[in-house]
ModelCIF file with pLDDT and N, C-alpha, C, O atoms, coordinates in Angstrom:
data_MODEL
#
_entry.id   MODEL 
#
_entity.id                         1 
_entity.type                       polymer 
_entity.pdbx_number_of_molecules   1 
#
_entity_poly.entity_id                      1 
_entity_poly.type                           'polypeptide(L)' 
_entity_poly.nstd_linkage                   no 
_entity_poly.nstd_monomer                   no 
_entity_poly.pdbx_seq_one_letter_code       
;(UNK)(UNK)(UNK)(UNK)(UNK)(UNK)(UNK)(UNK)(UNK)(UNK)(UNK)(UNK)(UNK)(UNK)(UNK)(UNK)
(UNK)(UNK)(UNK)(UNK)(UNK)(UNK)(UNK)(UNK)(UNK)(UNK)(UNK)(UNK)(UNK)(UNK)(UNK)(UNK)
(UNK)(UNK)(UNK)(UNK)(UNK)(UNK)(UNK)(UNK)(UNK)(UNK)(UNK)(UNK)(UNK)(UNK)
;
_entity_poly.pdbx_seq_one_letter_code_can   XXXXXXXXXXXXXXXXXXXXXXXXXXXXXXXXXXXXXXXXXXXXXX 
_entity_poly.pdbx_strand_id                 A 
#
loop_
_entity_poly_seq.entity_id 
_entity_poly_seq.num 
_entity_poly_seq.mon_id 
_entity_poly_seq.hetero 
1 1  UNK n 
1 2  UNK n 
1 3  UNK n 
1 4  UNK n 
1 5  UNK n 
1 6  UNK n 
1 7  UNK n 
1 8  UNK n 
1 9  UNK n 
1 10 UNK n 
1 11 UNK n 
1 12 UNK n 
1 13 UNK n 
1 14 UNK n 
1 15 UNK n 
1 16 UNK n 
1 17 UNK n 
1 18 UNK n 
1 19 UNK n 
1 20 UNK n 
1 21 UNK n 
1 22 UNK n 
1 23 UNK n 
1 24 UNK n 
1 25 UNK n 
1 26 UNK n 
1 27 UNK n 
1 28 UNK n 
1 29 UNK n 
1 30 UNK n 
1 31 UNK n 
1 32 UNK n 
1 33 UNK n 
1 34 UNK n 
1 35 UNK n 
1 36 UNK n 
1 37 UNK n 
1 38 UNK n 
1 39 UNK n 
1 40 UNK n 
1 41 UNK n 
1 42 UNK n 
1 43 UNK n 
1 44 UNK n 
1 45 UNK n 
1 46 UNK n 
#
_struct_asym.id          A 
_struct_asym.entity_id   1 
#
loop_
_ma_qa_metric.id 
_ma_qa_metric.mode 
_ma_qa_metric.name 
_ma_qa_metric.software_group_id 
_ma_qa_metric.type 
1 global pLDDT . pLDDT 
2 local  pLDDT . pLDDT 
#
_ma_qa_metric_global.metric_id      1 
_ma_qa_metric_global.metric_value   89.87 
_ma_qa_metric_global.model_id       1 
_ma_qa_metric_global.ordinal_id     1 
#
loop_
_ma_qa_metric_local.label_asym_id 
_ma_qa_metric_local.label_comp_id 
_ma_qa_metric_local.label_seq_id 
_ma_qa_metric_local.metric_id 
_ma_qa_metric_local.metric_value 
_ma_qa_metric_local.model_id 
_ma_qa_metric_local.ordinal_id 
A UNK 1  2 96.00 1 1  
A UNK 2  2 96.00 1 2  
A UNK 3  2 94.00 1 3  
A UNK 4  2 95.00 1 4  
A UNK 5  2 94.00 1 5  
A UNK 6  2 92.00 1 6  
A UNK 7  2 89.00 1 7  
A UNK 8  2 89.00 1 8  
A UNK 9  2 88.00 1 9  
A UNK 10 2 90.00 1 10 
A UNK 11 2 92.00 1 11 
A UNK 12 2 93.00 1 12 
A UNK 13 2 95.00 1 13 
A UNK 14 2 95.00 1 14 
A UNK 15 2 95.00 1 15 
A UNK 16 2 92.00 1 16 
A UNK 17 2 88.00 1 17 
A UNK 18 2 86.00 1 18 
A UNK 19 2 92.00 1 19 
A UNK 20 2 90.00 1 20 
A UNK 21 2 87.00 1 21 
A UNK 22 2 90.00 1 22 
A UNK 23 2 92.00 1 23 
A UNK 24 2 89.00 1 24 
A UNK 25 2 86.00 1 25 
A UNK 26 2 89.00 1 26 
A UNK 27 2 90.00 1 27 
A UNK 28 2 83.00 1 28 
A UNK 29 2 83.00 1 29 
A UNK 30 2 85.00 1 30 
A UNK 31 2 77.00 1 31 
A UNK 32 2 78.00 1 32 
A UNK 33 2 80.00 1 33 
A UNK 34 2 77.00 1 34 
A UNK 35 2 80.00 1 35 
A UNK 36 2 80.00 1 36 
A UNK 37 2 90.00 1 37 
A UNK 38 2 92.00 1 38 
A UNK 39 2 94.00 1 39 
A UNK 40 2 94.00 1 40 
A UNK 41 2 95.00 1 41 
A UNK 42 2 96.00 1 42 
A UNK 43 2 96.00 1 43 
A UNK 44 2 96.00 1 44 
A UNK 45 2 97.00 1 45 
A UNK 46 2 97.00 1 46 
#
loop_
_atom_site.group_PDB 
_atom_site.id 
_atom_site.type_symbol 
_atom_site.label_atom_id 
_atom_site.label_alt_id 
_atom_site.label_comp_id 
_atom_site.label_asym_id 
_atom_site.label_entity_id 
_atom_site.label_seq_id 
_atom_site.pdbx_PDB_ins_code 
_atom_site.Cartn_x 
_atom_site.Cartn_y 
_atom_site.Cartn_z 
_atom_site.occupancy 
_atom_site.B_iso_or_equiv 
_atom_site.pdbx_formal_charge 
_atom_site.auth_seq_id 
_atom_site.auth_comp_id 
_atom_site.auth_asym_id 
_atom_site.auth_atom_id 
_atom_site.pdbx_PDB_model_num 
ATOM 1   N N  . UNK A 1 1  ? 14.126  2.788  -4.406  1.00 96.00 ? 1  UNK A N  1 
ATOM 2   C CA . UNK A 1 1  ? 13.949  4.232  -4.203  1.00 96.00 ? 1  UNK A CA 1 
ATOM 3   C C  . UNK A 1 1  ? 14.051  4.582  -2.728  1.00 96.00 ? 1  UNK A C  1 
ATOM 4   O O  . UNK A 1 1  ? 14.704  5.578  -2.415  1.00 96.00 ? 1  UNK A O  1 
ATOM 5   N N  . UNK A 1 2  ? 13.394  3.763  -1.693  1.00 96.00 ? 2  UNK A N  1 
ATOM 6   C CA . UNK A 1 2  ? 13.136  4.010  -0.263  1.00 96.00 ? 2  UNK A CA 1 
ATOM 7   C C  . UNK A 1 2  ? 14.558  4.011  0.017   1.00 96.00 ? 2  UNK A C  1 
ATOM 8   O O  . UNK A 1 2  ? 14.890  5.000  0.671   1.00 96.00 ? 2  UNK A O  1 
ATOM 9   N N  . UNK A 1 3  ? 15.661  3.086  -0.315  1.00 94.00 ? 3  UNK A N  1 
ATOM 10  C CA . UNK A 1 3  ? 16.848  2.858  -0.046  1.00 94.00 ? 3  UNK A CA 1 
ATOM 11  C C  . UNK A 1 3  ? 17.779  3.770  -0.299  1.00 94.00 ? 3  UNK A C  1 
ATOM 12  O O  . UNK A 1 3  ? 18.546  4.158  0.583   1.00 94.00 ? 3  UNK A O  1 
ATOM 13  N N  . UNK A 1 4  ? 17.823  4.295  -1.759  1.00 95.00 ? 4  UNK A N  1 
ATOM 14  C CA . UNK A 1 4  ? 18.419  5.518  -1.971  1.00 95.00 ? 4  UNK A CA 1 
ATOM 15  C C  . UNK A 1 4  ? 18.367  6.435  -1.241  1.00 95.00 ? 4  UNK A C  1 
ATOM 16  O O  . UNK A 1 4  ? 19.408  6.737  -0.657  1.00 95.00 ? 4  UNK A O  1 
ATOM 17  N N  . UNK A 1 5  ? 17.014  7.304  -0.971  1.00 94.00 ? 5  UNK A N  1 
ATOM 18  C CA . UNK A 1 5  ? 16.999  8.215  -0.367  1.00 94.00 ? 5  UNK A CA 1 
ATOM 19  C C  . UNK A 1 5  ? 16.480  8.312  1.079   1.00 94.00 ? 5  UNK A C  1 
ATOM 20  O O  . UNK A 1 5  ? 16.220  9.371  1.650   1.00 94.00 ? 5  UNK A O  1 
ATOM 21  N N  . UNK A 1 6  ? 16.344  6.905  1.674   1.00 92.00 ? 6  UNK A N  1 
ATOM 22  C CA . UNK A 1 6  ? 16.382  7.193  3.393   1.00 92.00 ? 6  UNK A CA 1 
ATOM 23  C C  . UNK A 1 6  ? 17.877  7.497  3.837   1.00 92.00 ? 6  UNK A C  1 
ATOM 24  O O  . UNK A 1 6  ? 18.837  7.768  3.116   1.00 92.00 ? 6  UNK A O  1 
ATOM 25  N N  . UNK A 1 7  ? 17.805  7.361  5.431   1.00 89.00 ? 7  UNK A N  1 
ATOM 26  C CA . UNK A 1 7  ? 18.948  7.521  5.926   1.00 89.00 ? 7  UNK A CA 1 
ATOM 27  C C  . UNK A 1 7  ? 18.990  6.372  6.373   1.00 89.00 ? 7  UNK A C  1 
ATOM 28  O O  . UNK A 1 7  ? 20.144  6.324  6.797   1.00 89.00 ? 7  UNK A O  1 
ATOM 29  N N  . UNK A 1 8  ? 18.580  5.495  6.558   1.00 89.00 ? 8  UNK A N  1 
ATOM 30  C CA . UNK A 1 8  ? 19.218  4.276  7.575   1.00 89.00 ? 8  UNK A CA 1 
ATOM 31  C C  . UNK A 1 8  ? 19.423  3.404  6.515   1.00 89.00 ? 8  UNK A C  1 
ATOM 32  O O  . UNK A 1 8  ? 18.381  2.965  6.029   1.00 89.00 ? 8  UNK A O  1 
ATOM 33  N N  . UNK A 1 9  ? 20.336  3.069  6.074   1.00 88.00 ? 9  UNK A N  1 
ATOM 34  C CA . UNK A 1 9  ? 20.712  1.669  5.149   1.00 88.00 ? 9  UNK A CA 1 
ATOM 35  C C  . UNK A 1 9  ? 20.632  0.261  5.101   1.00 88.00 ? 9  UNK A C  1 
ATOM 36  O O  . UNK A 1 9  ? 21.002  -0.508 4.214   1.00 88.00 ? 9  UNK A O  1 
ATOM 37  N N  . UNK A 1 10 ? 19.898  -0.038 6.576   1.00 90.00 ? 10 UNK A N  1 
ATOM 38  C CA . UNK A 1 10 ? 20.072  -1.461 7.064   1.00 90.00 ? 10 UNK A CA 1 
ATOM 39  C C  . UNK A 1 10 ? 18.303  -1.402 6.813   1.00 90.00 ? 10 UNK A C  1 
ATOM 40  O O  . UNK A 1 10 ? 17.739  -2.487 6.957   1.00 90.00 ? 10 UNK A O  1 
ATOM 41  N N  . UNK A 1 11 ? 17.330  -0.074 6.413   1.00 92.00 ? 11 UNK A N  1 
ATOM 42  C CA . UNK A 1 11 ? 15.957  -0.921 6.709   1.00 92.00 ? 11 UNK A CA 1 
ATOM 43  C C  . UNK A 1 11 ? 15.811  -1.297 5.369   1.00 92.00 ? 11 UNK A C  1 
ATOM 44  O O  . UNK A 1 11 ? 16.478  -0.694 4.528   1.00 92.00 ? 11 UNK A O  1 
ATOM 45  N N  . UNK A 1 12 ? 14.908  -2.361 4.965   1.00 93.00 ? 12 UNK A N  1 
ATOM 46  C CA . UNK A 1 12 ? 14.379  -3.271 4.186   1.00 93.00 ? 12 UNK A CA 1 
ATOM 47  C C  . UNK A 1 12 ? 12.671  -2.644 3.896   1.00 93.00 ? 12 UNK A C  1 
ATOM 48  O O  . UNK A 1 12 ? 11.823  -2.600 4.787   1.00 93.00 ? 12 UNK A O  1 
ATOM 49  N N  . UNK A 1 13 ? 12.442  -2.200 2.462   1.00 95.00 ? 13 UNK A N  1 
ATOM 50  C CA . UNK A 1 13 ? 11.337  -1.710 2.517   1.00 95.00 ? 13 UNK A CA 1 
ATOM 51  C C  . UNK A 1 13 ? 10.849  -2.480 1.742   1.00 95.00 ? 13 UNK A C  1 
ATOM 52  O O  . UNK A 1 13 ? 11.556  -3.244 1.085   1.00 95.00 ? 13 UNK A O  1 
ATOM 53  N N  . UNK A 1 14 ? 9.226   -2.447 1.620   1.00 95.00 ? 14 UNK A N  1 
ATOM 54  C CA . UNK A 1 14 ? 8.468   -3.283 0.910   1.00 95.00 ? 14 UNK A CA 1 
ATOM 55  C C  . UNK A 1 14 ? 7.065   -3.701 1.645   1.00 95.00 ? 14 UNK A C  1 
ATOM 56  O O  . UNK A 1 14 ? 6.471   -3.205 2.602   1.00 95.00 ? 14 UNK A O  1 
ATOM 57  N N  . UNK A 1 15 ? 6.804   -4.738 0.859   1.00 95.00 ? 15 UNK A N  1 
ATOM 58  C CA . UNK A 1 15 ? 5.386   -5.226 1.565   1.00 95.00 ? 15 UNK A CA 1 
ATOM 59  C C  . UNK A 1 15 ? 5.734   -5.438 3.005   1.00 95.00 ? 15 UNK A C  1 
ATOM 60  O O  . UNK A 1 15 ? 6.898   -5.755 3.250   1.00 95.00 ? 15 UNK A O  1 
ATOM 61  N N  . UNK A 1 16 ? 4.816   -5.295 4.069   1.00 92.00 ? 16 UNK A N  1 
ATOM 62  C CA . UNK A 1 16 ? 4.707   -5.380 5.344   1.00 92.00 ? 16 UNK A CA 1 
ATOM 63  C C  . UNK A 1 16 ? 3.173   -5.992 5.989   1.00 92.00 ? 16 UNK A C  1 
ATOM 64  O O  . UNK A 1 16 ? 2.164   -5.512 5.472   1.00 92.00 ? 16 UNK A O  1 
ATOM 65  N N  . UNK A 1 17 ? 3.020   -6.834 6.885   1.00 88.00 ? 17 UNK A N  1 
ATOM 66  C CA . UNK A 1 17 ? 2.179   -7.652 7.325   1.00 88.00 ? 17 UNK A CA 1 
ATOM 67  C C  . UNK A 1 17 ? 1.083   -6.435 7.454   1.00 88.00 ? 17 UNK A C  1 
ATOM 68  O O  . UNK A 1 17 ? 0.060   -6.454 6.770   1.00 88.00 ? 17 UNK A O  1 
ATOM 69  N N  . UNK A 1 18 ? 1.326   -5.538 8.238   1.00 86.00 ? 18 UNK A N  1 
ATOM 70  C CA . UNK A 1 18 ? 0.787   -4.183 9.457   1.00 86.00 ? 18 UNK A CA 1 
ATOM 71  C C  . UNK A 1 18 ? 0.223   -3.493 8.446   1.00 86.00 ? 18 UNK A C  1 
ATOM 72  O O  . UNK A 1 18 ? -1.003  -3.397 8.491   1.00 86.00 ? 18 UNK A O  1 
ATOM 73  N N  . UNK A 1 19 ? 1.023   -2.774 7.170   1.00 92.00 ? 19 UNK A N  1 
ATOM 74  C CA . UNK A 1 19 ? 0.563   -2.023 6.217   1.00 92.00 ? 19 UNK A CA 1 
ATOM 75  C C  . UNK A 1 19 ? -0.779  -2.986 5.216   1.00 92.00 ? 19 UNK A C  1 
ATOM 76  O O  . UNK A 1 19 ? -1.953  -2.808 4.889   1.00 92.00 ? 19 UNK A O  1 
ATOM 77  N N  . UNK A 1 20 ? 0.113   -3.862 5.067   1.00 90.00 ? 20 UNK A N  1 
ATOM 78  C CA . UNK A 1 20 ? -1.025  -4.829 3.900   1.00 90.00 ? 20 UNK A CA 1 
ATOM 79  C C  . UNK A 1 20 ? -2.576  -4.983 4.467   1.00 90.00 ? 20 UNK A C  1 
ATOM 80  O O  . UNK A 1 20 ? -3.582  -4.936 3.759   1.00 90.00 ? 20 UNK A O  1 
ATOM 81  N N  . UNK A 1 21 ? -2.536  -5.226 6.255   1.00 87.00 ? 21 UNK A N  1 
ATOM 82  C CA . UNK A 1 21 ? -3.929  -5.207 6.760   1.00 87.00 ? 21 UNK A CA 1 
ATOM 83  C C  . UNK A 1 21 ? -4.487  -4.250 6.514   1.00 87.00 ? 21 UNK A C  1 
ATOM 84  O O  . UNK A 1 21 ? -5.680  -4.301 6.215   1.00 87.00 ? 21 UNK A O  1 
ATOM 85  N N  . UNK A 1 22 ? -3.692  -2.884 6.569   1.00 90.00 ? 22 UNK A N  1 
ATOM 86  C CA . UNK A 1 22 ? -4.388  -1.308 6.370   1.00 90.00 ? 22 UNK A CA 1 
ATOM 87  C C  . UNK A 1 22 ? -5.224  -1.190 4.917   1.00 90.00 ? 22 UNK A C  1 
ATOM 88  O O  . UNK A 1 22 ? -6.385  -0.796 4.805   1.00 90.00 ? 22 UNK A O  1 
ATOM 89  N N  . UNK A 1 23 ? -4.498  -1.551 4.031   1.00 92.00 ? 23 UNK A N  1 
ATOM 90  C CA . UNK A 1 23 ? -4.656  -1.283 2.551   1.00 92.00 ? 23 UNK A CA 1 
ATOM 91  C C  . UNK A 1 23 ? -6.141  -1.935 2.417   1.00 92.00 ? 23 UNK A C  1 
ATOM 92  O O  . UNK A 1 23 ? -7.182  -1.371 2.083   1.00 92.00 ? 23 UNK A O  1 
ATOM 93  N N  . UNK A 1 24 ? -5.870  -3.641 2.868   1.00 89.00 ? 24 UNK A N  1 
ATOM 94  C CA . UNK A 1 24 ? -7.410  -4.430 3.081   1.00 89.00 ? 24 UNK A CA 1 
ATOM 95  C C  . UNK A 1 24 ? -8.235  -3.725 3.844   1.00 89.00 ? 24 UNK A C  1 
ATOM 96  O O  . UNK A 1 24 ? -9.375  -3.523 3.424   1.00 89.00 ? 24 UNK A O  1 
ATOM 97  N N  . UNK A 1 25 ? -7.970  -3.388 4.678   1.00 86.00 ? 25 UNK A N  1 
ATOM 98  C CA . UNK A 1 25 ? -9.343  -2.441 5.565   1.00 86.00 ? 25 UNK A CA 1 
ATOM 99  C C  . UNK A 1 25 ? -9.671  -0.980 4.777   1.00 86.00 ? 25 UNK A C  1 
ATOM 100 O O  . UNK A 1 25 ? -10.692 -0.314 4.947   1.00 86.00 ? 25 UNK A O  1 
ATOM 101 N N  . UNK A 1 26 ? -8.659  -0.682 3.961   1.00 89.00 ? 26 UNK A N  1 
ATOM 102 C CA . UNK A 1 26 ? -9.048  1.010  3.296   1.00 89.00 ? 26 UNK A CA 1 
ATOM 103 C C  . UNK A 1 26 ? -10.077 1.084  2.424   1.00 89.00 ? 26 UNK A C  1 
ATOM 104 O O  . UNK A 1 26 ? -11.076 1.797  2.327   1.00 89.00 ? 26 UNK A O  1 
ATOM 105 N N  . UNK A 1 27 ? -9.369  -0.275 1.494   1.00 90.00 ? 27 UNK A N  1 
ATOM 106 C CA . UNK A 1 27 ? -9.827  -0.679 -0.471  1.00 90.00 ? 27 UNK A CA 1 
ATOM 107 C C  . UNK A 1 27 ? -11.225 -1.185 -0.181  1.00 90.00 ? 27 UNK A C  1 
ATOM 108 O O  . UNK A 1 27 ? -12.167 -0.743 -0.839  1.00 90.00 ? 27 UNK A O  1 
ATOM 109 N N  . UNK A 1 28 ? -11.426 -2.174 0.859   1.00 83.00 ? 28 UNK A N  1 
ATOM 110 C CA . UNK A 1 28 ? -12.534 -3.425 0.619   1.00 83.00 ? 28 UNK A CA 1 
ATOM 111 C C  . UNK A 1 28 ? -13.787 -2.233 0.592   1.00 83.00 ? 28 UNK A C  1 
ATOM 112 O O  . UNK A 1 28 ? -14.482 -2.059 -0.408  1.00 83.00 ? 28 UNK A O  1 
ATOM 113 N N  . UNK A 1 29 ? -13.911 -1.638 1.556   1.00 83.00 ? 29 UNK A N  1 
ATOM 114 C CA . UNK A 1 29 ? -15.528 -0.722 1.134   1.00 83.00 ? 29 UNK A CA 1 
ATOM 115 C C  . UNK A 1 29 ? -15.351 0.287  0.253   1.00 83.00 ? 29 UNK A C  1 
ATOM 116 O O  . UNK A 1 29 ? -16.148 1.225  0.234   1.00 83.00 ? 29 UNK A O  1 
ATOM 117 N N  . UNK A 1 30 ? -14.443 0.236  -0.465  1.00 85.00 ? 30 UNK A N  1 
ATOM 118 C CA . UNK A 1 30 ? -14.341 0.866  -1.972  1.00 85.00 ? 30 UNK A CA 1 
ATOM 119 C C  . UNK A 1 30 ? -14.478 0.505  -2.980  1.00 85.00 ? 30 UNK A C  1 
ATOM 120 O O  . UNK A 1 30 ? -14.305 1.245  -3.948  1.00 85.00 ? 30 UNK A O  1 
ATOM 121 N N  . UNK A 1 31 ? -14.814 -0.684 -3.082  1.00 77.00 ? 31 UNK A N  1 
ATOM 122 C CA . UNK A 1 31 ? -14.551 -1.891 -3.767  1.00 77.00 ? 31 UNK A CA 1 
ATOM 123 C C  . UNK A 1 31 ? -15.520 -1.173 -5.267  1.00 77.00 ? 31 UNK A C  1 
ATOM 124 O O  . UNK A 1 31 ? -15.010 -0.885 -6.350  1.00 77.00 ? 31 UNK A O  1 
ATOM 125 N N  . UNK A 1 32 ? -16.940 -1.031 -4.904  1.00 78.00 ? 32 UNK A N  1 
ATOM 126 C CA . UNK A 1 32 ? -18.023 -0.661 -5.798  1.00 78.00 ? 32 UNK A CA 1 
ATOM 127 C C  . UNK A 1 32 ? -17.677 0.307  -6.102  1.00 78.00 ? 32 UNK A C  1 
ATOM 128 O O  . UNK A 1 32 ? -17.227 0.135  -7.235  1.00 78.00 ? 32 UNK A O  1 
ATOM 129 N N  . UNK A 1 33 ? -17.523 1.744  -5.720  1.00 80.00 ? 33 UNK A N  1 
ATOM 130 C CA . UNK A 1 33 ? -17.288 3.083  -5.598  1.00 80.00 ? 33 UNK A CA 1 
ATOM 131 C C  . UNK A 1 33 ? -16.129 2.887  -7.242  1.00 80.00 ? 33 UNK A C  1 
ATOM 132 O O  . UNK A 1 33 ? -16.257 3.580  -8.252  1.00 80.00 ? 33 UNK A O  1 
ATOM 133 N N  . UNK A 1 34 ? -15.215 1.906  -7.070  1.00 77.00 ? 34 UNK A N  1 
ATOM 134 C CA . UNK A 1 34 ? -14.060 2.119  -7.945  1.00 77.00 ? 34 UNK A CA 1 
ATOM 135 C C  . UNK A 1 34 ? -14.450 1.068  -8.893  1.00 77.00 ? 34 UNK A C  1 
ATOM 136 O O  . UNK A 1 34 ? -13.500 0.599  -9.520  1.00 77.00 ? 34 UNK A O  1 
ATOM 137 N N  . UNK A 1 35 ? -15.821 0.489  -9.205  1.00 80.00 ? 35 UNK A N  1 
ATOM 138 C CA . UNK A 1 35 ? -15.818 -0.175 -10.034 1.00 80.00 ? 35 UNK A CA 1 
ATOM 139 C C  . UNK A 1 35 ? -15.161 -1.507 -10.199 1.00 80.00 ? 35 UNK A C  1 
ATOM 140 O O  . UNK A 1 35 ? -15.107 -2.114 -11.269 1.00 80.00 ? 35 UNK A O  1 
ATOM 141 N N  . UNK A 1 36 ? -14.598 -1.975 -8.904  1.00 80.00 ? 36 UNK A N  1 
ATOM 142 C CA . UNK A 1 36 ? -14.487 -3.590 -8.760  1.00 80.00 ? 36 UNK A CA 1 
ATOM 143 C C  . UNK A 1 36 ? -12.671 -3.523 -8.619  1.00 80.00 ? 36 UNK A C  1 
ATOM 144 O O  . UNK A 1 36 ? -11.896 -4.409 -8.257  1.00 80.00 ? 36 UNK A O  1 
ATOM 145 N N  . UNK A 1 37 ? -12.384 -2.048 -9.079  1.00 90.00 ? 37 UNK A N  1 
ATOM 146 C CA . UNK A 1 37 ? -10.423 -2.037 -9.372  1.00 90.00 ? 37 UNK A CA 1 
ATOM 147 C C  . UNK A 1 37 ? -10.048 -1.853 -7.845  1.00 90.00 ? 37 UNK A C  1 
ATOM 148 O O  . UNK A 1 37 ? -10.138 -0.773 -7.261  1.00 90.00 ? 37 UNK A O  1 
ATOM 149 N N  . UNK A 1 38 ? -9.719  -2.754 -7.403  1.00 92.00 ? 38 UNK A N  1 
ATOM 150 C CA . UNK A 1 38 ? -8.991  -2.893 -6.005  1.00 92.00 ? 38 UNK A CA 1 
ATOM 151 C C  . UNK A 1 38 ? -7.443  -2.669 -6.360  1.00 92.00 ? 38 UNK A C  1 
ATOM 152 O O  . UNK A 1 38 ? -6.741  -1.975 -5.624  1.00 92.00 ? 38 UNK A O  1 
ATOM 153 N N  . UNK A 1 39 ? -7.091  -3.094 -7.160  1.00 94.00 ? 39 UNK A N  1 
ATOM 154 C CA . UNK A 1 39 ? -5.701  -2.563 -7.537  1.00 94.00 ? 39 UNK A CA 1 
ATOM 155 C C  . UNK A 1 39 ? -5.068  -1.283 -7.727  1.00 94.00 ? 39 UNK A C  1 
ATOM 156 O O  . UNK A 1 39 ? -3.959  -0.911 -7.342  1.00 94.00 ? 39 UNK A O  1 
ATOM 157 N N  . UNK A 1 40 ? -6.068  -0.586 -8.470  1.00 94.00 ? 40 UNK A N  1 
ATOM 158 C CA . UNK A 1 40 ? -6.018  0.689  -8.417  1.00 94.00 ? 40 UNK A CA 1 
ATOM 159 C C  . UNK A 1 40 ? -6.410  1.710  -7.613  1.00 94.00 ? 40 UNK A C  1 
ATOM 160 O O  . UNK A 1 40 ? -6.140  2.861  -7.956  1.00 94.00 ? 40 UNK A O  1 
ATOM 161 N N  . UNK A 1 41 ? -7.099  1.461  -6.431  1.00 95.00 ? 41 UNK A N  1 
ATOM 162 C CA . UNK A 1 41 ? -7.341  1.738  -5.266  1.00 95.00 ? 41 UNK A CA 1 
ATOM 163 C C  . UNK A 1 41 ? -6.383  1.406  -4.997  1.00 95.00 ? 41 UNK A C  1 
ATOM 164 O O  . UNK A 1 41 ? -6.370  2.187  -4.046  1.00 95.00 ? 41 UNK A O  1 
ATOM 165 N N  . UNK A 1 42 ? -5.339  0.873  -4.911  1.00 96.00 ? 42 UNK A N  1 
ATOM 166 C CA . UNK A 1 42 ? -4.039  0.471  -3.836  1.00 96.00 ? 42 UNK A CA 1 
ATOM 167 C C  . UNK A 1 42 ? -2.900  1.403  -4.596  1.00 96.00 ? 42 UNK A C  1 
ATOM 168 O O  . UNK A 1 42 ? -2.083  2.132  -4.034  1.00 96.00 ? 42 UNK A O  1 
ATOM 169 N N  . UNK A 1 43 ? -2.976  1.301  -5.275  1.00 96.00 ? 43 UNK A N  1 
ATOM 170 C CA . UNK A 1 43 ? -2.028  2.517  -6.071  1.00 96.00 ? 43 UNK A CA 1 
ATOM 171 C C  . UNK A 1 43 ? -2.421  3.484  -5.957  1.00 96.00 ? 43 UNK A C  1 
ATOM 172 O O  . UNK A 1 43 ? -1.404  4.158  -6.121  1.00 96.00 ? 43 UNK A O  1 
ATOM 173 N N  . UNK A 1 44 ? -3.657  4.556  -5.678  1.00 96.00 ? 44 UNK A N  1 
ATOM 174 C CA . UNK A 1 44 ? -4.378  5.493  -5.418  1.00 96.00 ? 44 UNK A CA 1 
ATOM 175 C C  . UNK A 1 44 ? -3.538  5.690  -3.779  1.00 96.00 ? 44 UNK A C  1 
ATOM 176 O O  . UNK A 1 44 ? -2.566  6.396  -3.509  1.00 96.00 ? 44 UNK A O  1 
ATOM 177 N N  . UNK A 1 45 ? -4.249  4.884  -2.989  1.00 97.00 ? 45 UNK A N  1 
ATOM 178 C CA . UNK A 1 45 ? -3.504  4.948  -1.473  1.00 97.00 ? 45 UNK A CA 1 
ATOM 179 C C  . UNK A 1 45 ? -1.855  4.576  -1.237  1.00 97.00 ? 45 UNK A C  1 
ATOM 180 O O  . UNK A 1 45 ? -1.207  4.758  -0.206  1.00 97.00 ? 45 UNK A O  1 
ATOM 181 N N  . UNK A 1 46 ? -1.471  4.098  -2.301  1.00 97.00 ? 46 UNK A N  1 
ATOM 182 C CA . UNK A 1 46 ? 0.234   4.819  -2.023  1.00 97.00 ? 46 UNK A CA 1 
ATOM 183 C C  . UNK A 1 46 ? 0.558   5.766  -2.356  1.00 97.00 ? 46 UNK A C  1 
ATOM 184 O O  . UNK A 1 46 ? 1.706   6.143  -2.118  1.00 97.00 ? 46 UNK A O  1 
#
């Protein structure tokens, strides 16, 4: 999808080192709040 509709054709989207730390620092003190679903907290924050 990112590929289709960006403009630059050469970037490569997907998991990223920089983003993945973010997601761990967003989800982890949510952890209880969402009932243990860290997964769905990560789908929530995309």
């Amino acid at each position: 999808v990112a590929a289709l509709f960006g403009s630059c054709g050469q970037l490569s989207t997907g998991p990223v080192a920089l983003t993945g730390l973010l997601v761990a620092a967003s989800i982890a003190p949510l952890g209880g709040l969402a009932g243990g679903d860290v997964v769905g907290l990560a789908l929530l924050l995309a």
